[in-house]
Protein backbone atom coordinates (compact mmCIF):
# COMPACT_ATOMS: atom_id res chain seq x y z
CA UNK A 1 93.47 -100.76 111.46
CA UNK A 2 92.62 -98.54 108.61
CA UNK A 3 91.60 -100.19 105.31
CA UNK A 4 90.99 -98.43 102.04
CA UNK A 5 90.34 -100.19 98.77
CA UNK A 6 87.88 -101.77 96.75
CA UNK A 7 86.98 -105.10 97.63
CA UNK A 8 85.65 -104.24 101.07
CA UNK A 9 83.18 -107.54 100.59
CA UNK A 10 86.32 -109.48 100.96
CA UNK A 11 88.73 -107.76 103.62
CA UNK A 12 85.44 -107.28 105.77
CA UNK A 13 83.89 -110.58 105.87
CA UNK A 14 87.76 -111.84 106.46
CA UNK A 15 88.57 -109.65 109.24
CA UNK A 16 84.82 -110.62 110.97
CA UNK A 17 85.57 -113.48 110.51
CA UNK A 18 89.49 -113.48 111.92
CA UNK A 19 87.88 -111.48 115.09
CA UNK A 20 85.49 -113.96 116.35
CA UNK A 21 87.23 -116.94 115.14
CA UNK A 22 84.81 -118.83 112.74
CA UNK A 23 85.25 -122.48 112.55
CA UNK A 24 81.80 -123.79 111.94
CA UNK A 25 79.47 -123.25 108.94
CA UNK A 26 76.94 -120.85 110.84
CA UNK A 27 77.54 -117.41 109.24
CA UNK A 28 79.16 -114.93 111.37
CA UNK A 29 76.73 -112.16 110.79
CA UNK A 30 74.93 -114.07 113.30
CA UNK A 31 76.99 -114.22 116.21
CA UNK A 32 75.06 -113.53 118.79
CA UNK A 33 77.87 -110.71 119.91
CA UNK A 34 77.63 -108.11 116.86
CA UNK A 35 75.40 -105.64 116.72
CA UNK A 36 75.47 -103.28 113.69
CA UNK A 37 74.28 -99.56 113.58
CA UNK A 38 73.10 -97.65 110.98
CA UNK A 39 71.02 -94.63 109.50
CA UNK A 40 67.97 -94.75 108.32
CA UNK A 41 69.57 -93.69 104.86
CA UNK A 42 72.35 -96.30 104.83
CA UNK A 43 69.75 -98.91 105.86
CA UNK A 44 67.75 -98.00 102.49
CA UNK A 45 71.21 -98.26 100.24
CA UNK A 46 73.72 -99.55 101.56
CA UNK A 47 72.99 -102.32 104.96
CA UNK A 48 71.89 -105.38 102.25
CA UNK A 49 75.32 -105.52 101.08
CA UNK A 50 77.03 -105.61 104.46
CA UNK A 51 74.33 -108.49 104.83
CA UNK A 52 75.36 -110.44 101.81
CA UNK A 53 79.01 -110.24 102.85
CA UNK A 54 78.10 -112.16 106.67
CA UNK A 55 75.86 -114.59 105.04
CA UNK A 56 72.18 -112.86 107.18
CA UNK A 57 71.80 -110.35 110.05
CA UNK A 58 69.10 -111.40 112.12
CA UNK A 59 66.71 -108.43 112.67
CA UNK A 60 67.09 -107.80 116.22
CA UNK A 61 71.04 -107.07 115.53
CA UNK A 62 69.94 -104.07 113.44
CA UNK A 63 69.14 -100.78 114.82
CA UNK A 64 68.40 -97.60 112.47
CA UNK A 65 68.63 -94.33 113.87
CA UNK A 66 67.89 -90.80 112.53
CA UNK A 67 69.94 -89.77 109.58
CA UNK A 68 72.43 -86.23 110.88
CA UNK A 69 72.23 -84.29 113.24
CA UNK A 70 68.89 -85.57 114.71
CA UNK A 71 71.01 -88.73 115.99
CA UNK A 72 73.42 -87.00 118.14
CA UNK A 73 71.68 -86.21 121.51
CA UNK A 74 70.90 -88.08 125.12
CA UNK A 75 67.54 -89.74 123.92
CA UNK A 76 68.59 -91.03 120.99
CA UNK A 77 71.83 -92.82 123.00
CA UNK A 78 69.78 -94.13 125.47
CA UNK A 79 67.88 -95.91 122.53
CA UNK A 80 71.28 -97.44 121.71
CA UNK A 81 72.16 -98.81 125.27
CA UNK A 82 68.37 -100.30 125.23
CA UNK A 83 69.03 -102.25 122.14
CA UNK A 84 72.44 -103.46 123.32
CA UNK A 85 70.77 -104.40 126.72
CA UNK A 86 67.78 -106.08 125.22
CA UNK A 87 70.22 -108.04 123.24
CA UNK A 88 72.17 -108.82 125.71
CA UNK A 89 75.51 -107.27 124.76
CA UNK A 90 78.48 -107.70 127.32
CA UNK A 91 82.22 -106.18 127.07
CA UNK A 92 83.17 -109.09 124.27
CA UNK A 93 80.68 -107.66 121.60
CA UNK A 94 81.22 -105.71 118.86
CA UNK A 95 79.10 -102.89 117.48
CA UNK A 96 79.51 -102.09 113.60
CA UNK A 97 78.68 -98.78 112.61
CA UNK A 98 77.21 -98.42 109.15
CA UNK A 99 76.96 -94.36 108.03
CA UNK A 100 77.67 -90.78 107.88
CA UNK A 101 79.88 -88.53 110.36
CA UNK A 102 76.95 -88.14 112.59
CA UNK A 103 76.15 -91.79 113.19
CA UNK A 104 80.19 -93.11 113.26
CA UNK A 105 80.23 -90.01 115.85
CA UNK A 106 77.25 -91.21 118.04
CA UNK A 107 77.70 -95.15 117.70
CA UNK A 108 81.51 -94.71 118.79
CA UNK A 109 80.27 -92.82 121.96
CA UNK A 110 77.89 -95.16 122.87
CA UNK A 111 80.05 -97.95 122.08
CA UNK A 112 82.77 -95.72 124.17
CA UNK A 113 80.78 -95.93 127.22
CA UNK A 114 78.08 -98.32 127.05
CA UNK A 115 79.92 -100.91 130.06
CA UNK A 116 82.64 -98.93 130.32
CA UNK A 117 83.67 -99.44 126.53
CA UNK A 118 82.86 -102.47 123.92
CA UNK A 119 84.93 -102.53 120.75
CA UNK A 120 83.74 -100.80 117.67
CA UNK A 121 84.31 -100.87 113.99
CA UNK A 122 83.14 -98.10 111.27
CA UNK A 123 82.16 -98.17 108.04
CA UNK A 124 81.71 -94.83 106.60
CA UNK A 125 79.18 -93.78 103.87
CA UNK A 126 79.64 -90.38 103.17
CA UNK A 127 82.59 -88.80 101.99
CA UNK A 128 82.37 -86.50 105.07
CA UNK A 129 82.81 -89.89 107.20
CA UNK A 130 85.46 -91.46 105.22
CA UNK A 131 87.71 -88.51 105.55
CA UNK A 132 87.07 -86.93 108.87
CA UNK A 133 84.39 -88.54 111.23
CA UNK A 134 85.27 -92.23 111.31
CA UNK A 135 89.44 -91.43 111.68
CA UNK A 136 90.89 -90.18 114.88
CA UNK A 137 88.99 -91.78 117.55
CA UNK A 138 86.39 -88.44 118.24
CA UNK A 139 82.88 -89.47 119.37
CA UNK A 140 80.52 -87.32 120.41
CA UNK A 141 77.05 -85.56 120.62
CA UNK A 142 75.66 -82.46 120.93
CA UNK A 143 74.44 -80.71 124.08
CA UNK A 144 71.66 -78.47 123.12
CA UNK A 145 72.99 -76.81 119.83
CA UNK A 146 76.47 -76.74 120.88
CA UNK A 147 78.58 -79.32 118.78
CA UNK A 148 80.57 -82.08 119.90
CA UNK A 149 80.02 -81.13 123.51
CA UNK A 150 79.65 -84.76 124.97
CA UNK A 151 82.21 -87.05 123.88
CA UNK A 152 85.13 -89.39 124.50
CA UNK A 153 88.80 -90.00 122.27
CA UNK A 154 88.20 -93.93 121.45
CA UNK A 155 89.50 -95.30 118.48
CA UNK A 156 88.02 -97.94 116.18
CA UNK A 157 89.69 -100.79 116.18
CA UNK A 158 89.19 -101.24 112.09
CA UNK A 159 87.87 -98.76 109.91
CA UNK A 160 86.69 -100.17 106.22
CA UNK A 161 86.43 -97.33 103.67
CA UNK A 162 85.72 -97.91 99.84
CA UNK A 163 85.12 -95.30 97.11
CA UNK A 164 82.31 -97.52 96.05
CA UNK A 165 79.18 -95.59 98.24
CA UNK A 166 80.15 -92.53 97.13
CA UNK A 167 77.56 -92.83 93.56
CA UNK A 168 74.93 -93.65 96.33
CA UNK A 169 75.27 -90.09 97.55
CA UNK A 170 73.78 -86.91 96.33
CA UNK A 171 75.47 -84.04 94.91
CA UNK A 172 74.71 -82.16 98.54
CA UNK A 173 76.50 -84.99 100.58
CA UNK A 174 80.00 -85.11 98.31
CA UNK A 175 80.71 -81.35 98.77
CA UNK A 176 79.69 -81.71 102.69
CA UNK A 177 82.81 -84.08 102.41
CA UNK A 178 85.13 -82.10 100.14
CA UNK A 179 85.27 -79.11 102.51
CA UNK A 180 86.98 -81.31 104.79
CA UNK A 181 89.08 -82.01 101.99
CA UNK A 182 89.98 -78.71 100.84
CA UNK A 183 90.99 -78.38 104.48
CA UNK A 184 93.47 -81.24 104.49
CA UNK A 185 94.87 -79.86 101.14
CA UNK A 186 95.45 -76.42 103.11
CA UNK A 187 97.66 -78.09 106.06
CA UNK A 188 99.64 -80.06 103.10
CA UNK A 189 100.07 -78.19 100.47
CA UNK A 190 101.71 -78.98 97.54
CA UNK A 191 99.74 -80.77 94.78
CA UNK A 192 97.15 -81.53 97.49
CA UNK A 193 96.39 -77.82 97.52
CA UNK A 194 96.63 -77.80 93.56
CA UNK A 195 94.18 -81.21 93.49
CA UNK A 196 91.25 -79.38 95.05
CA UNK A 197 91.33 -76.68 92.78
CA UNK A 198 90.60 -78.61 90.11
CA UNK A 199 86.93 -79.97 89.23
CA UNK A 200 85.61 -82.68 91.85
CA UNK A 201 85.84 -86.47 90.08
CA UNK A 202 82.48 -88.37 89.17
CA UNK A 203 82.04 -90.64 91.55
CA UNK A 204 82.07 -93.18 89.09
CA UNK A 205 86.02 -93.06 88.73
CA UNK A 206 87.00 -95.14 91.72
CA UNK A 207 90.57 -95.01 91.17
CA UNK A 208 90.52 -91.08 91.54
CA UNK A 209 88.53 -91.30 94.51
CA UNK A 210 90.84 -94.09 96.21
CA UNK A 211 93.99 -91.71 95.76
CA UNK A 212 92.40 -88.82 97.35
CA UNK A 213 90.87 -91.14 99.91
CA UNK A 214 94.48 -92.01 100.74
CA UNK A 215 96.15 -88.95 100.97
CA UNK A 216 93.63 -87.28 103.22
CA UNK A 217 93.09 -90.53 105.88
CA UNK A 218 97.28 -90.13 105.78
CA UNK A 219 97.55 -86.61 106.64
CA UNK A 220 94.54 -87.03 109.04
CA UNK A 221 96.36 -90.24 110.39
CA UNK A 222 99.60 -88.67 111.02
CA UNK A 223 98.65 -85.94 112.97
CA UNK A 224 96.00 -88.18 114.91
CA UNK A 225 99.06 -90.35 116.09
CA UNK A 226 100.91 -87.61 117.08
CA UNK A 227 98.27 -86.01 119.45
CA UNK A 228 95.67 -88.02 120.24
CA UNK A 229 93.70 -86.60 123.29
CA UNK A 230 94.44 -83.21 121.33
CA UNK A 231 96.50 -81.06 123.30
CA UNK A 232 98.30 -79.74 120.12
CA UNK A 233 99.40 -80.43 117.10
CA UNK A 234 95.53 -82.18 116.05
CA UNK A 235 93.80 -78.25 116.85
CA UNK A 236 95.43 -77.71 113.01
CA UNK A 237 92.18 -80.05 112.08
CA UNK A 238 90.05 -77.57 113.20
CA UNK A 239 90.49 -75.20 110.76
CA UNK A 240 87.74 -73.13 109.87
CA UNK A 241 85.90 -74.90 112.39
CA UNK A 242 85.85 -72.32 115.06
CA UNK A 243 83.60 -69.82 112.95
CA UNK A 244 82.42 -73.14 110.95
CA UNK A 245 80.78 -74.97 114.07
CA UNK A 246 79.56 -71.31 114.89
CA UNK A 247 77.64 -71.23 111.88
CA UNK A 248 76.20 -74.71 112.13
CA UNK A 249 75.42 -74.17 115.67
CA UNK A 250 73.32 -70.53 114.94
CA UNK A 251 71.78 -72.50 112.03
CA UNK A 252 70.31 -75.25 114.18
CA UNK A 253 69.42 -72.51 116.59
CA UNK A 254 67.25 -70.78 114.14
CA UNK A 255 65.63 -73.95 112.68
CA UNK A 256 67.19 -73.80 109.13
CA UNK A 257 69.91 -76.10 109.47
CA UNK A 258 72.85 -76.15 107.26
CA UNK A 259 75.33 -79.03 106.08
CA UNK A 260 78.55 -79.27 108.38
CA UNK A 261 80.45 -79.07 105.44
CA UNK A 262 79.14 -75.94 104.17
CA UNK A 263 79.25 -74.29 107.47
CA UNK A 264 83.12 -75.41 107.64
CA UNK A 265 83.94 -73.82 103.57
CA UNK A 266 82.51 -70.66 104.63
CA UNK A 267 84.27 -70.68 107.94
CA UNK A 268 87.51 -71.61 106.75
CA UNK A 269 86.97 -68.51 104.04
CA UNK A 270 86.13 -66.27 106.91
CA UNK A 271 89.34 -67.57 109.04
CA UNK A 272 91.66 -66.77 106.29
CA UNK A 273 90.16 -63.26 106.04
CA UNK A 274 91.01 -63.34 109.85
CA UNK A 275 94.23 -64.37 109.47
CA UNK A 276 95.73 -62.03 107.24
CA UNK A 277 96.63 -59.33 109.52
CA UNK A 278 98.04 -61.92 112.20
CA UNK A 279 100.42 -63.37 109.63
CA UNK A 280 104.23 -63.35 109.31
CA UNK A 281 103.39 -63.89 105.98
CA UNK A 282 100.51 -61.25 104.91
CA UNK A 283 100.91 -61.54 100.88
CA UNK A 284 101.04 -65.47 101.15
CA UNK A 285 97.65 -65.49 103.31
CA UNK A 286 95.97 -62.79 101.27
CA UNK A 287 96.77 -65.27 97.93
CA UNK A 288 95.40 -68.10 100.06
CA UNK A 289 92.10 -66.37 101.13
CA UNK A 290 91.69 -65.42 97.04
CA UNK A 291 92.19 -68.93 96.30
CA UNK A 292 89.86 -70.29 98.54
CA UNK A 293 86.76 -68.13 98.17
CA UNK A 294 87.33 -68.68 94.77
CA UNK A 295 86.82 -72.42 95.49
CA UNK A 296 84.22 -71.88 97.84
CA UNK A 297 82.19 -69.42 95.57
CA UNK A 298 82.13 -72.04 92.87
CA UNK A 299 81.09 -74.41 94.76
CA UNK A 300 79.29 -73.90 98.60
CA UNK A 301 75.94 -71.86 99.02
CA UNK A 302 76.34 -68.82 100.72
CA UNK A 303 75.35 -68.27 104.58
CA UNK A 304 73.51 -65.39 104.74
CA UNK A 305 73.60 -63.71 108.34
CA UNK A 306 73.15 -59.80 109.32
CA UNK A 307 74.95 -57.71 111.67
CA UNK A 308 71.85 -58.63 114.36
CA UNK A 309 72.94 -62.40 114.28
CA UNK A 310 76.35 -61.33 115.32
CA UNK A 311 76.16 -61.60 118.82
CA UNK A 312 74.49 -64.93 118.70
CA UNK A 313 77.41 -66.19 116.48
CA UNK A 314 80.27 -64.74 119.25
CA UNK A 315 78.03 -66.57 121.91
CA UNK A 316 78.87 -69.99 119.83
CA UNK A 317 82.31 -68.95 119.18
CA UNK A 318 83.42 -68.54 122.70
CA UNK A 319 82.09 -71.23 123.84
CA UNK A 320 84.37 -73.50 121.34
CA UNK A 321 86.57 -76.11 122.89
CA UNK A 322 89.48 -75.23 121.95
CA UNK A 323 89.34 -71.81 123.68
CA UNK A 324 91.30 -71.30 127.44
CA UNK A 325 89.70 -69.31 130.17
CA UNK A 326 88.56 -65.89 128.27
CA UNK A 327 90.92 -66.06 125.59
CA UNK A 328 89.78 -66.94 121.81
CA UNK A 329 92.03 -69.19 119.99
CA UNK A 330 91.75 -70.17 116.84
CA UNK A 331 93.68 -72.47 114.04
CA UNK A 332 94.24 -70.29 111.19
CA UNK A 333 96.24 -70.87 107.94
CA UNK A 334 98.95 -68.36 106.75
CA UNK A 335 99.79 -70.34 103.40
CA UNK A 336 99.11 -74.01 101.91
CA UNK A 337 100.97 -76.11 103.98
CA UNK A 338 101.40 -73.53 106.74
CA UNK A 339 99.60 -73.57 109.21
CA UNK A 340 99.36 -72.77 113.14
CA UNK A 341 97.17 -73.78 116.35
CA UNK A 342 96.35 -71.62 119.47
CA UNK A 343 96.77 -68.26 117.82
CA UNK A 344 94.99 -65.24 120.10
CA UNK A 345 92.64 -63.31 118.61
CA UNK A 346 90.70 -60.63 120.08
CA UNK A 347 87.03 -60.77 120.54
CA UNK A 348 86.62 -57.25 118.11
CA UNK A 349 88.86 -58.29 115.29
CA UNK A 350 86.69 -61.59 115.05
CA UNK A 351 83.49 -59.00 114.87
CA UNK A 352 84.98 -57.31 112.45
CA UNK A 353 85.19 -60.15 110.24
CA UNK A 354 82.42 -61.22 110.65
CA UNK A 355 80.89 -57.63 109.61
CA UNK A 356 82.99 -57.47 106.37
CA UNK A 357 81.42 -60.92 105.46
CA UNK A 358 78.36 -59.35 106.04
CA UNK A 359 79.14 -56.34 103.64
CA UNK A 360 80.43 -58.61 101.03
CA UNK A 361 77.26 -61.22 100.86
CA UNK A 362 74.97 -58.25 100.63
């Protein structure tokens, strides 16, 4: 179950409430069987809310982990299944998780596979989260600097998403999110497309959050439900990711780390470059890579890389999951709404790219 609205104080104490069956006056935030997970950030700003709406969490139920990227590895899992098994969590509990992409993607793999698999809920924080991370049923952590490499496809059995954390988020955090929704408005189309060339809402205005909060868990939604385990139709959601996760990977490699969302603007920039000469439909892409570095100029730092980091880059890239045997395949975009999964492309044309973007951010 997917909820999105604005009275999440209501529909989540209710559904708590439905799932362990309340009767008596004790307040169900302490159940001995829920556990909730959060960041350290969203433990700061946003965990004394979710407290308020369950009536008192007792403090051994709460477990803050490292905000990003530093939260997705072995060690910091294995400090999850400790706190479950101190607590003595069995198969009937339920772990809550309270955050960003990184910690809905850690806390749904470790609810994924601590015992086999206990049910878990999200509640994203970020805008990256709300659109992306916490629909879809991905969990995962790194291995090393490689993304996503350990992971399982379990979904959430209720997802709670309100515009109303976006004003605790800074400026950095919202565009991490919107390239994920710039790429959503690329596989629609349409005013979708036309939406995210326009200025980015405050987050004050709720109301224009909530509709583009909709339209992107629907598109995301549909093609989830389609092709769950991903053996098709969902490799159109990785869009710029190829080259994007290749950037964020190199980054982490080099120790100046970069948000996921700017790695995946620039990629999906550098895709549509790559695309142009593979498409039925060359003046159509060439229109659509305009458009969006035009977007992505205005908006996303550049990523500044030479010719020498090339090789480390192609090391990332062919090690990307979506890739078969030798053979590089990517997700590109020929127009807005066009789009096409497991298209070939040769190890030298991807250099190439890569080279030009080096030529045109000197």
């Amino acid at each position: 179950m997917i909820w999105c609205g604005l009275d999440i104080a209501t529909e989540f104490s209710e559904a708590l409430s439905s799932r362990f069956d309340t009767v008596s006056e004790t307040p169900v935030g302490s159940k001995p069987d829920i556990f909730f997970l959060c960041s350290e950030s969203t433990h700061a700003l946003c965990l004394s809310f979710i407290d308020d709406c369950v009536g008192g969490i007792p403090e051994s139920h709460i477990l803050a982990i490292p905000d990003g990227e530093d939260a997705k590895n072995l060690t910091v899992c294995e400090t999850i299944y400790s706190w479950l098994q101190n607590n003595q969590a069995q198969r009937h509990s339920l772990l809550i998780n309270i955050g960003g992409g990184a910690l809905c993607d850690v806390g749904g793999f470790c609810a994924s596979t601590y015992l086999r698999g206990i049910e878990f809920w999200n509640i994203p924080t970020t805008l990256l989260a709300m659109v992306d991370a916490s629909v879809g049923g991905k969990t995962g952590i790194n291995l090393g600097h490689y993304k996503n490499y350990i992971g399982t496809f379990t979904q959430a059995t209720h997802i709670f998403i309100t515009p109303h954390w976006l004003k605790t988020l800074p400026p950095a955090e919202i565009l991490s999110g919107w390239a994920e929704v710039i790429k959503h408005a690329i596989l629609l189309g349409g005013k979708a497309w036309a939406q995210v060339q326009q200025p980015i809402p405050n987050t004050n205005d709720h109301q224009a959050w909530l509709s583009i909060l909709e339209w992107n868990i629907k598109i995301k939604s549909r093609i989830v439900n389609a092709d769950f385990e991903e053996k098709g139709e969902r490799k159109l959601l990785n869009l710029g990711h190829s080259i994007g996760h290749a950037l964020e990977s190199w980054s982490l490699d080099q120790g100046t780390p970069i948000p996921h969302g700017n790695a995946v603007a620039w990629g999906l920039v550098i895709e549509t470059a790559l695309a142009i000469d593979l498409s039925p439909l060359k003046e159509d892409t060439k229109s659509l890579h305009e458009q969006l570095s035009a977007i992505v100029k205005r908006l996303f730092i550049p990523i500044h890389f030479t010719q020498d980091n090339i090789a480390a880059l192609m090391n990332f890239i062919k090690a990307d999951k979506k890739n078969q045997q030798n053979n590089l395949l990517f997700s590109l975009a020929y127009a807005p709404g066009n789009c096409q999964f497991n298209i070939a492309v040769s190890p030298e044309d991807v250099i190439q790219i890569l080279n030009d973007y080096v030529g045109q951010a000197d």
